[in-house]
C-alpha atoms as a PDB file:
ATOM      1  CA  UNK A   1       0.000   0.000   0.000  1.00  0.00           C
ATOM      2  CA  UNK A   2       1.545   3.406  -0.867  1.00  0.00           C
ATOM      3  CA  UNK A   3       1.455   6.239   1.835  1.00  0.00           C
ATOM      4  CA  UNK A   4       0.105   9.865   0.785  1.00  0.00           C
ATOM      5  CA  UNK A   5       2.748  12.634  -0.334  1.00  0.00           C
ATOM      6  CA  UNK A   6       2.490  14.281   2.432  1.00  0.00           C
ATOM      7  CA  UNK A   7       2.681  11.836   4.973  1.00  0.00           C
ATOM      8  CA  UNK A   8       5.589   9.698   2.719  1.00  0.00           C
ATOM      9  CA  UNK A   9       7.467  13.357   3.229  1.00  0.00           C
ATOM     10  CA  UNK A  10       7.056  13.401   7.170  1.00  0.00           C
ATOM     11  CA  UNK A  11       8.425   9.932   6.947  1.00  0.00           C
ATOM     12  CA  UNK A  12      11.446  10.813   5.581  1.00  0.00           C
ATOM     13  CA  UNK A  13      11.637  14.034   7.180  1.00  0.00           C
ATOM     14  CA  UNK A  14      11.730  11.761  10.785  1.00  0.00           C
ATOM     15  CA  UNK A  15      14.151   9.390   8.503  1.00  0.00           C
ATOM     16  CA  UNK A  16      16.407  12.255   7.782  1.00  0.00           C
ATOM     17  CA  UNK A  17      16.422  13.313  11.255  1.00  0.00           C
ATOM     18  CA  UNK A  18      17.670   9.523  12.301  1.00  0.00           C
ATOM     19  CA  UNK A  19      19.997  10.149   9.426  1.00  0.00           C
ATOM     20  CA  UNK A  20      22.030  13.487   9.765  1.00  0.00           C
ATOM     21  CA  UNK A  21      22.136  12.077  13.999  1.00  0.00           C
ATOM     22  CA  UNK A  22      24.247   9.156  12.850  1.00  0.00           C
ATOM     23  CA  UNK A  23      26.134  11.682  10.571  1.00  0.00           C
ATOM     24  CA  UNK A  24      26.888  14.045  13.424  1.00  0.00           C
ATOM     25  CA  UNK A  25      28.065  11.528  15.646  1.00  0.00           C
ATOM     26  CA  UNK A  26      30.456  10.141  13.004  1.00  0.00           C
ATOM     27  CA  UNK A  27      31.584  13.622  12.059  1.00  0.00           C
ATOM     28  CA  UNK A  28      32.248  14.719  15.830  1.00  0.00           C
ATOM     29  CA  UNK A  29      33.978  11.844  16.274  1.00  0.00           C
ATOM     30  CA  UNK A  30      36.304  11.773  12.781  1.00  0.00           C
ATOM     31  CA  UNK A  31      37.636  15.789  14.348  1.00  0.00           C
ATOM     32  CA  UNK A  32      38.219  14.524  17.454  1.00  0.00           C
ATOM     33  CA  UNK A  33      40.257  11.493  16.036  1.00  0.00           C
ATOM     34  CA  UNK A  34      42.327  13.722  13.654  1.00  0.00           C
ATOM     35  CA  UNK A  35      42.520  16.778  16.619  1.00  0.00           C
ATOM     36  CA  UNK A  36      44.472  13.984  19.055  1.00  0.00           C
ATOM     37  CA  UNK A  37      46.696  12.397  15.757  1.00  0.00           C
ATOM     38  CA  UNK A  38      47.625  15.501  14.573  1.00  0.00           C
ATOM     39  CA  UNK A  39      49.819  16.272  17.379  1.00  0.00           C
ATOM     40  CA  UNK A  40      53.808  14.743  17.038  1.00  0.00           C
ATOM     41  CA  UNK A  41      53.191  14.846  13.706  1.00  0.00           C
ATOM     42  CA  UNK A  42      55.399  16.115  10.822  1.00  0.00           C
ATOM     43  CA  UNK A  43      54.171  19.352   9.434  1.00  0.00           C
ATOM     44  CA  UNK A  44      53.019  18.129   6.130  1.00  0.00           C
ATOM     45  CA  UNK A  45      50.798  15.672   7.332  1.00  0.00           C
ATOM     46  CA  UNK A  46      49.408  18.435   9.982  1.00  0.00           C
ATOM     47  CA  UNK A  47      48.220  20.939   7.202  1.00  0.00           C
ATOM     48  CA  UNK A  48      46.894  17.959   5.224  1.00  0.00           C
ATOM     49  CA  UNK A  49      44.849  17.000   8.332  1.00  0.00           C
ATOM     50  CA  UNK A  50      43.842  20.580   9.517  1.00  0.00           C
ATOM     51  CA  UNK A  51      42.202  20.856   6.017  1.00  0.00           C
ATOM     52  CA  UNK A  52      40.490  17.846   6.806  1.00  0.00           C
ATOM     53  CA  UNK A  53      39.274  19.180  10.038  1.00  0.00           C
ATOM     54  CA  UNK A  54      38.178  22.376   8.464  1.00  0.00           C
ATOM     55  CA  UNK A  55      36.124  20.587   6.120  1.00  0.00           C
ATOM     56  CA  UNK A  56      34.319  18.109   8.325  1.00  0.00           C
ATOM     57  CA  UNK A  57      33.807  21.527  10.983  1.00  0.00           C
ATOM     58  CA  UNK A  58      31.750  22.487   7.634  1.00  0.00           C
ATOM     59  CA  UNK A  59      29.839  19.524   7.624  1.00  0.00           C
ATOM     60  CA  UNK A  60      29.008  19.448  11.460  1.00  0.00           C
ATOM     61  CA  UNK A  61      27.612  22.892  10.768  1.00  0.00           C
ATOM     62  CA  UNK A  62      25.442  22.178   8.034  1.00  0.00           C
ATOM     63  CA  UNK A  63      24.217  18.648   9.318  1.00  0.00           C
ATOM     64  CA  UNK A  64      22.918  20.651  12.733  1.00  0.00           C
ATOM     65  CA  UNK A  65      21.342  23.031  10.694  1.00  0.00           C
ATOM     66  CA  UNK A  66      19.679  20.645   8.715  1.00  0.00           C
ATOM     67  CA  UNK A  67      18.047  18.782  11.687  1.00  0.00           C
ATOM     68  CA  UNK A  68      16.664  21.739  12.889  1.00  0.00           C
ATOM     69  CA  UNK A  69      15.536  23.066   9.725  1.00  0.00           C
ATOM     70  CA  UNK A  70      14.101  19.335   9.231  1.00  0.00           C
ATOM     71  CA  UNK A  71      12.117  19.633  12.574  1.00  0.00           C
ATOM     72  CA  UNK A  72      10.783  22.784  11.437  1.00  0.00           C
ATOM     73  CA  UNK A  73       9.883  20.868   8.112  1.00  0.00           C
ATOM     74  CA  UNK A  74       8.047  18.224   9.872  1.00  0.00           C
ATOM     75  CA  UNK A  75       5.795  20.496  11.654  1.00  0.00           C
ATOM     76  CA  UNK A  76       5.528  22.230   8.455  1.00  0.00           C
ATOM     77  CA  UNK A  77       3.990  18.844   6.477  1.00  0.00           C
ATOM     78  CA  UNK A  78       1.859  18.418   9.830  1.00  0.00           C
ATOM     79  CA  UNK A  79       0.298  21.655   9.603  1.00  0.00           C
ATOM     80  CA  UNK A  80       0.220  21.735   6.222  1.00  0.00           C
ATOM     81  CA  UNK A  81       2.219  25.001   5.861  1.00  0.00           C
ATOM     82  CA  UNK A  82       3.281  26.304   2.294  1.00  0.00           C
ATOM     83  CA  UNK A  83       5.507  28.963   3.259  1.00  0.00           C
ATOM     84  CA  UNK A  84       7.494  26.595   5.789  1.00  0.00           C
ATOM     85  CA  UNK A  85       7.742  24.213   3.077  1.00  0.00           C
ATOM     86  CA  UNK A  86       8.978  26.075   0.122  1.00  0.00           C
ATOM     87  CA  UNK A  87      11.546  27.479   2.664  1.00  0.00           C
ATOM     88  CA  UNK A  88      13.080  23.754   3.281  1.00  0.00           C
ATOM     89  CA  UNK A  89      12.866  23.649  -0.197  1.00  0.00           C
ATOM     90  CA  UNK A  90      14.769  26.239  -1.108  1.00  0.00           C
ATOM     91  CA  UNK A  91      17.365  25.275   1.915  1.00  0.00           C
ATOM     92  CA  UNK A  92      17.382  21.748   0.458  1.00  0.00           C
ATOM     93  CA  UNK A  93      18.395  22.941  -3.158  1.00  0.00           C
ATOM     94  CA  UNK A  94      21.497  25.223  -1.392  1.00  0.00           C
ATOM     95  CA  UNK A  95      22.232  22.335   0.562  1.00  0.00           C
ATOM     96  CA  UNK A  96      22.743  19.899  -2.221  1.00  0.00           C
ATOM     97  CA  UNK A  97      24.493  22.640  -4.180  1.00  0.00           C
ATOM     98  CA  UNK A  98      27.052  22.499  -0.937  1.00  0.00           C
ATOM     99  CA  UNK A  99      26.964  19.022  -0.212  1.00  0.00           C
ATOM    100  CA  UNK A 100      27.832  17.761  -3.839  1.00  0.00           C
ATOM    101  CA  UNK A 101      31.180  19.288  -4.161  1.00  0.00           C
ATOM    102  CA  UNK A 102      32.506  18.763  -0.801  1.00  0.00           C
ATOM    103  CA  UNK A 103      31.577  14.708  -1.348  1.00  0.00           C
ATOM    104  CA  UNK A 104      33.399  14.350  -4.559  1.00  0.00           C
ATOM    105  CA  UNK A 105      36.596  16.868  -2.420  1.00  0.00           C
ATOM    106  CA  UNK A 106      36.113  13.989   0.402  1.00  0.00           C
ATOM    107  CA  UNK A 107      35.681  11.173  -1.786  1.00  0.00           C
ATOM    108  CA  UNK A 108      39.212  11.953  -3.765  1.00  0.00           C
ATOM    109  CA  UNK A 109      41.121  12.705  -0.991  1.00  0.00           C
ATOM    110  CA  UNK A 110      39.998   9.396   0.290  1.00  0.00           C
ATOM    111  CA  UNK A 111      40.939   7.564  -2.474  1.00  0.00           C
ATOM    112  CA  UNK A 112      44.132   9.746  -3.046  1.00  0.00           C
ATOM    113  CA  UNK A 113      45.026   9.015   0.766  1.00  0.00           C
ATOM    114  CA  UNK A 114      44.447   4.953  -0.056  1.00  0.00           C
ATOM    115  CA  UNK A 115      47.281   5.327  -2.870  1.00  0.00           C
ATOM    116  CA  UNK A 116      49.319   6.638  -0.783  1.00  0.00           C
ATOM    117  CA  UNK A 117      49.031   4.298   2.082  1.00  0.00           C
ATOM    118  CA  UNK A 118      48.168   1.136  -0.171  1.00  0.00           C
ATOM    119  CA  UNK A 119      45.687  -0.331   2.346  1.00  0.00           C
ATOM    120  CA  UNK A 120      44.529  -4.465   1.631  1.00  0.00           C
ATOM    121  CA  UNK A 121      42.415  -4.841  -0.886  1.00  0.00           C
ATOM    122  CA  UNK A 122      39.488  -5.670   1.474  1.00  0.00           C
ATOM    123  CA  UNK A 123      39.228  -2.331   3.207  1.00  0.00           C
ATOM    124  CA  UNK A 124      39.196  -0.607  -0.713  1.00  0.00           C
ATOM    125  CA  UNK A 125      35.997  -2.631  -1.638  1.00  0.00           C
ATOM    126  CA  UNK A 126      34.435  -1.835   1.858  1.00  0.00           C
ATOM    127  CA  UNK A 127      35.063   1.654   1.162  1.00  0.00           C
ATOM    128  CA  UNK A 128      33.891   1.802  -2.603  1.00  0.00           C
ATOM    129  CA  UNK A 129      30.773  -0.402  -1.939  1.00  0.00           C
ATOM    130  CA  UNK A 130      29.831   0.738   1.309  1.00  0.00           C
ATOM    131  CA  UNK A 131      30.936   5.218   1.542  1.00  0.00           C
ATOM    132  CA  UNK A 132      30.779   5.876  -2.421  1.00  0.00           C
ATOM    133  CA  UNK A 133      27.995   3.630  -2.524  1.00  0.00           C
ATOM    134  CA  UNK A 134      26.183   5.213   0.089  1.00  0.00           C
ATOM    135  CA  UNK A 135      26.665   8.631  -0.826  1.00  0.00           C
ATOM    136  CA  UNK A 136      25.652   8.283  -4.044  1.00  0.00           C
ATOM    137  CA  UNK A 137      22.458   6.503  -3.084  1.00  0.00           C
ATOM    138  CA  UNK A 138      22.037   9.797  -0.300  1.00  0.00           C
ATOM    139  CA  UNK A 139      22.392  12.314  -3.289  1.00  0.00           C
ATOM    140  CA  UNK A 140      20.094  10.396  -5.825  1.00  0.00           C
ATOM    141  CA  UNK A 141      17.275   9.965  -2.790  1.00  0.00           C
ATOM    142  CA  UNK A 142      17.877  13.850  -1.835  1.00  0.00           C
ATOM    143  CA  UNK A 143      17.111  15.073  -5.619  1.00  0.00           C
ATOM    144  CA  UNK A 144      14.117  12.722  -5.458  1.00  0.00           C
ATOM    145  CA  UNK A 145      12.847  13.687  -1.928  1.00  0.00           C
ATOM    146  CA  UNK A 146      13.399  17.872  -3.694  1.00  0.00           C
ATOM    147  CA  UNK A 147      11.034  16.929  -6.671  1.00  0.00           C
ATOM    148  CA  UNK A 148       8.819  15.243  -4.078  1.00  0.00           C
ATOM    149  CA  UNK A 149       8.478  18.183  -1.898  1.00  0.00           C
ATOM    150  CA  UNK A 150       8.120  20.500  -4.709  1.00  0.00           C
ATOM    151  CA  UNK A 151       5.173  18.404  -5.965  1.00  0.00           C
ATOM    152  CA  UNK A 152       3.549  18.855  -2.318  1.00  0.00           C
ATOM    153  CA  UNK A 153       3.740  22.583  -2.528  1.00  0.00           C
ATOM    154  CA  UNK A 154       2.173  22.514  -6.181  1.00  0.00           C
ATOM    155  CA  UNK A 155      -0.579  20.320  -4.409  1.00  0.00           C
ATOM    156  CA  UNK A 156      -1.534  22.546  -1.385  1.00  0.00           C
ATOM    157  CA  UNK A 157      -1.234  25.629  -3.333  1.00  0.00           C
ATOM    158  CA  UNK A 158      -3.996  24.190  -5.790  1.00  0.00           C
ATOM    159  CA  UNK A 159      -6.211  23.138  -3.178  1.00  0.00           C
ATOM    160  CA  UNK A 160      -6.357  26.251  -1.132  1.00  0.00           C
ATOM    161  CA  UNK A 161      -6.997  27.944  -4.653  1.00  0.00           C
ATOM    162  CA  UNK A 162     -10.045  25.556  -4.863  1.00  0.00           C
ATOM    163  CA  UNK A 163     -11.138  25.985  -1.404  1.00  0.00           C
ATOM    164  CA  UNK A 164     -11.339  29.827  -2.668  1.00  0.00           C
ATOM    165  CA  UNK A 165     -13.376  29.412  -5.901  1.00  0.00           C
ATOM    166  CA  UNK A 166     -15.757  27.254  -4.314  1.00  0.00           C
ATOM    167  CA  UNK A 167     -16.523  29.574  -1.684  1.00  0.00           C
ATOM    168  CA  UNK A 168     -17.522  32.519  -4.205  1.00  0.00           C
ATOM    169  CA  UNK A 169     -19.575  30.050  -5.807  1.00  0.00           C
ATOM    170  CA  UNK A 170     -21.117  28.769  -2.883  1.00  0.00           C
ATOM    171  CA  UNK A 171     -22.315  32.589  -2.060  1.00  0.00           C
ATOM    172  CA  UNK A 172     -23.240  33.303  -5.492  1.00  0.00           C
ATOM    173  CA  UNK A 173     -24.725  30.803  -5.634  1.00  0.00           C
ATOM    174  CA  UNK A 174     -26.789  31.827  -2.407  1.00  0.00           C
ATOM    175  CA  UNK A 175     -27.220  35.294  -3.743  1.00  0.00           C
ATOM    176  CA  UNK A 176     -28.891  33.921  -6.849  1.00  0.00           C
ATOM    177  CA  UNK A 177     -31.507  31.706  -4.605  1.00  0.00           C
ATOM    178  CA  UNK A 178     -32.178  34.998  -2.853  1.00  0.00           C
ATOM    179  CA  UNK A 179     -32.423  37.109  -5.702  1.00  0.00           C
ATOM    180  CA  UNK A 180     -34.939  34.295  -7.198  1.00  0.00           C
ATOM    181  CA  UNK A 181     -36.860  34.326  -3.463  1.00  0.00           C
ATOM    182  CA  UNK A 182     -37.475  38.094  -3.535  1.00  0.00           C
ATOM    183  CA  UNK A 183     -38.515  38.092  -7.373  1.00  0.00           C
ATOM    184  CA  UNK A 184     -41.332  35.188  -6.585  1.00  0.00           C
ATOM    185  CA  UNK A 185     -42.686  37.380  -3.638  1.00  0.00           C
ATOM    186  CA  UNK A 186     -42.469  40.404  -6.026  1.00  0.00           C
ATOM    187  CA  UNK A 187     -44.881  38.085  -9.264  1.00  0.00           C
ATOM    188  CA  UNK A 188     -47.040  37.237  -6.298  1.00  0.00           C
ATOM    189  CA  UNK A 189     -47.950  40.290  -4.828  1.00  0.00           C
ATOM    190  CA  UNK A 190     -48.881  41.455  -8.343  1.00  0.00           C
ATOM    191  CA  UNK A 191     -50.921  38.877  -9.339  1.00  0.00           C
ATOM    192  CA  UNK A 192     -52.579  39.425  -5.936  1.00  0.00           C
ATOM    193  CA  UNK A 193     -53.277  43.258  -7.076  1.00  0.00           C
ATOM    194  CA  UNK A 194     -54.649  42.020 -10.189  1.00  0.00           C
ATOM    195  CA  UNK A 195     -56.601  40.009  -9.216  1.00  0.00           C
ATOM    196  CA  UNK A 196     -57.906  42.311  -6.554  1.00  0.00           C
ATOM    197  CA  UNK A 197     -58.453  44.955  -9.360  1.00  0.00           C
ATOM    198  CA  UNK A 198     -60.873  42.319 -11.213  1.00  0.00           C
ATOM    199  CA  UNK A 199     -62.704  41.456  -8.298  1.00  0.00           C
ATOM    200  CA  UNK A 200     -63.815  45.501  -7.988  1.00  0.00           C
ATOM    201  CA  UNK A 201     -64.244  46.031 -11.376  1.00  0.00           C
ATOM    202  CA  UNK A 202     -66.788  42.473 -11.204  1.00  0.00           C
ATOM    203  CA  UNK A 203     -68.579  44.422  -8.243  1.00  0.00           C
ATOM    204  CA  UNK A 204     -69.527  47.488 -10.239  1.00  0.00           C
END
């Protein structure tokens, strides 16, 4: 059975949340790894990994900010707010336009690091099948969930336009019963005069 649009968005709105959590925590960790290793270290490798910590300090920043814009998108879908909405919208589009680039910049240095280092073969087919994998996967599922929520905005903008035009037809259409009301009283009262009028002039 398929779920609404709007309720398959708070779904993965409460997915996403679960999501950037387990992103956080792996972030937070990953800079507090490289903050102890990159002491008694020579200085090339330091400026490599400060870059690296830089970077990641990016993505903690973003990934909070996105689960508190994605609480305030939840509670957006719940209460069926447009403006909320096309906001997260709008923050989802910049945030893929960030979040692209700094995956392939992480991605290469990750693979540029494994030349380097020549790991086993094992831990370069974990990383290809399970972190490229992934990420791709993340970014295909993100472009969907953007055409998704677009749709959803499109959708409640339309109905609150209907909800409009119905009303002004329901009251013209109630002005028109009155207008018909008043005219019938108006037909009777004349033919009540007339008929009146023939009554007298029978009497005379």
């Amino acid at each position: 059975m398929c779920l609404p649009l709007r309720y398959g968005l708070i779904t993965w709105g409460y997915f996403r949340l679960i999501l950037a959590g387990i992103i956080l925590l792996g972030a937070s960790l990953s800079v507090h790894r490289r903050l102890r290793t990159t002491v008694d270290r020579r200085e090339e490798y330091n400026v490599f990994n400060s870059f690296n910590i830089i970077i990641l300090s990016i993505v903690i920043l973003m990934v909070v900010a996105d689960i508190i814009l994605g609480v305030i998108f939840i509670v957006s879908c719940h209460k069926k707010n447009v403006k909320l909405i096309s906001k997260y919208y709008h923050y989802t589009i910049v945030l893929l336009a960030i979040f692209i680039p700094l995956s392939l910049y992480c991605g290469c240095a990750a693979l540029y690091h494994m030349y380097t280092t020549k790991p086993p073969l094992s831990f370069i087919l974990a990383f290809v099948l399970l972190d490229l994998f992934s990420l791709f996967v993340y970014i295909v599922i993100q472009i969907y969930a953007v055409l998704l929520i677009r749709s959803e905005i499109i959708k409640l903008k339309n109905n609150g336009q209907f909800r409009f035009e119905n009303k002004a037809a329901e009251a013209e259409c109630y002005l028109r019963i009155d207008n018909s009301i008043g005219q019938n009283k108006r037909e009777d009262e004349t033919e009540k005069k007339r008929h009146w009028r023939h009554n007298s002039r029978s009497l005379k």
